[in-house]
Protein backbone atom coordinates (compact mmCIF):
# COMPACT_ATOMS: atom_id res chain seq x y z
CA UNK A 1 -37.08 -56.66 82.10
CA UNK A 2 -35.12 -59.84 80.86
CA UNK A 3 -34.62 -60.58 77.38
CA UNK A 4 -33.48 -63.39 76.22
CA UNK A 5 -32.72 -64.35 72.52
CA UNK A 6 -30.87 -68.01 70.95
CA UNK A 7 -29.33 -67.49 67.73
CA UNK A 8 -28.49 -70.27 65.55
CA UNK A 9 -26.41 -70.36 63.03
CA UNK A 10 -25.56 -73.64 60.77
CA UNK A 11 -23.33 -73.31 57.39
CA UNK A 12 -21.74 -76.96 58.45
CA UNK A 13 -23.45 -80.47 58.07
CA UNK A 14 -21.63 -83.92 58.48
CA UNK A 15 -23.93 -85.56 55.25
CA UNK A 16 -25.11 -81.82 53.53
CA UNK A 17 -24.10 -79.49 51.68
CA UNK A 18 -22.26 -76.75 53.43
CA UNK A 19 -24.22 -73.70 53.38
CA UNK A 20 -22.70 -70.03 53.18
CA UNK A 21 -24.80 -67.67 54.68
CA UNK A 22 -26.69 -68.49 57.76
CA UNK A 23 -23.44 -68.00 60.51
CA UNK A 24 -23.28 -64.51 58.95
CA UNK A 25 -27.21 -63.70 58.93
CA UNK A 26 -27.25 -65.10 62.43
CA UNK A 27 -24.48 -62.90 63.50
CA UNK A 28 -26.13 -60.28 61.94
CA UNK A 29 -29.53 -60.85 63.99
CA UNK A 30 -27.47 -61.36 66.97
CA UNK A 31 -26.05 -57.79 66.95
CA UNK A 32 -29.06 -56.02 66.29
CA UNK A 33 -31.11 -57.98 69.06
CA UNK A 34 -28.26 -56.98 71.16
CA UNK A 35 -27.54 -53.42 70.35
CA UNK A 36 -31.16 -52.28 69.70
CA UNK A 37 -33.66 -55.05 71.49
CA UNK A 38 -31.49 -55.07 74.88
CA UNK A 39 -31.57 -58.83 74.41
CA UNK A 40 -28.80 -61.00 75.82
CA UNK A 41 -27.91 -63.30 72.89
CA UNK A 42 -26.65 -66.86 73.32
CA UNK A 43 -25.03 -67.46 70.29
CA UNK A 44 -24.79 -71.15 68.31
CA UNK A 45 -22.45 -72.15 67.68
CA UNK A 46 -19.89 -69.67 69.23
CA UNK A 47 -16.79 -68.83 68.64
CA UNK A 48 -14.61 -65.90 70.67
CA UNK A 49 -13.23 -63.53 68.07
CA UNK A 50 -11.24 -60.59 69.58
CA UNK A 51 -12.61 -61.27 72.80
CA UNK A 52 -16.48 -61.33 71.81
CA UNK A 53 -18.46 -63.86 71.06
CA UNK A 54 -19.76 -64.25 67.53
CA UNK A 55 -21.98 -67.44 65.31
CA UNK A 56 -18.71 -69.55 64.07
CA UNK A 57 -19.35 -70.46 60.13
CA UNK A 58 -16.90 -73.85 60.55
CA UNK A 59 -18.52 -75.71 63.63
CA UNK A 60 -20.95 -78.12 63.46
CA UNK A 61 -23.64 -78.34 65.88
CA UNK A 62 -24.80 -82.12 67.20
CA UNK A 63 -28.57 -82.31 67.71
CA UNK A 64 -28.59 -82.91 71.43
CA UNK A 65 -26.99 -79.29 71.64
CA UNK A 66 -29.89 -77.21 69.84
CA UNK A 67 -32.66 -78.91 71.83
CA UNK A 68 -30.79 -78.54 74.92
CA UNK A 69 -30.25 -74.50 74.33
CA UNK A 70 -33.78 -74.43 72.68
CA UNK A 71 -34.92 -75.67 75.75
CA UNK A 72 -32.53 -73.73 78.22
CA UNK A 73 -34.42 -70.26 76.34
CA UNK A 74 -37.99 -71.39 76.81
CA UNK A 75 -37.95 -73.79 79.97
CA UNK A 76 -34.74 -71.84 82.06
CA UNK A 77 -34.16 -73.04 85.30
CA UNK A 78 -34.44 -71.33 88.31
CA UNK A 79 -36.43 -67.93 88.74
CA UNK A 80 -34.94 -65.87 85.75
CA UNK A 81 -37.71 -66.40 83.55
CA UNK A 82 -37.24 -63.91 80.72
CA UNK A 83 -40.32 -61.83 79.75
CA UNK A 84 -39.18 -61.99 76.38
CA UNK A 85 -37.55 -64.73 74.44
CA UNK A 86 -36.34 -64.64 70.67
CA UNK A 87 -35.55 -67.85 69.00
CA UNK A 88 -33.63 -67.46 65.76
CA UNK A 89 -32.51 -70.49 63.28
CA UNK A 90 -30.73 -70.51 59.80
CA UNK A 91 -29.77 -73.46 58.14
CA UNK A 92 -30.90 -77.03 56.51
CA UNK A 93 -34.47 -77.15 57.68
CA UNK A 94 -34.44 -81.04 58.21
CA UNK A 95 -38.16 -82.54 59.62
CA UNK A 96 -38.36 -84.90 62.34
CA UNK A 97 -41.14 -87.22 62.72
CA UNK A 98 -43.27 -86.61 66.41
CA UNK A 99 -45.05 -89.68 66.04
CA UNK A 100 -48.21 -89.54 68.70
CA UNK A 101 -46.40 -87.29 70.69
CA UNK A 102 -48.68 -84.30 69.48
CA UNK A 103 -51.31 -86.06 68.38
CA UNK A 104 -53.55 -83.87 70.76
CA UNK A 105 -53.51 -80.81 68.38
CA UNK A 106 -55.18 -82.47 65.91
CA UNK A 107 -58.20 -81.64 67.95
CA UNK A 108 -57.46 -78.04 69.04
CA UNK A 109 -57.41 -74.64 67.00
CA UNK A 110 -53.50 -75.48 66.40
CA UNK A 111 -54.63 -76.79 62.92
């Protein structure tokens, strides 16, 4: 059985206020998915600490590289479709305007 977890982990912002605690509560989710869930853990961002990898608390992130990992956990190429797949996020919650692009749940039970 594959399992397959992203954890993401922002404290750094090029226009916010740095945060403090969401590389460490990532990192924290990270081990446990890993040590008790059996979960292989892509970790962002990464840094290699004493030859593991772990959330880094000074790296920023650009934009382009969350959707493209988001992406990478839910739409994976190739046949190694994981039967389970954890997404994990702390940091600035910023929303993003869709325009029409989901304008067809307006008329579903995703209310």
């Amino acid at each position: 059985m594959k399992r397959d977890a992203l954890v993401i982990g922002i404290n750094q912002y090029p226009f916010l206020k740095r945060l403090k605690y969401p590389a460490g509560d990532a990192e924290a989710i990270a081990q446990l998915l890993k040590k008790y869930g059996e979960f292989s853990v892509r970790r962002l961002p990464a840094v290699n600490k004493d030859d593991e990898l772990q959330v880094d608390s000074q790296q920023m992130v650009k934009l382009d590289e969350v959707k493209r990992a988001i992406t990478d956990l839910f739409c994976p190429q190739g046949d190694q479709v994981p039967e389970t797949a954890v997404l994990f996020f702390a940091g600035h919650g910023l929303r993003r305007d869709l325009g029409n692009k989901y304008t067809f749940l307006k008329n579903t039970a995703f209310k």
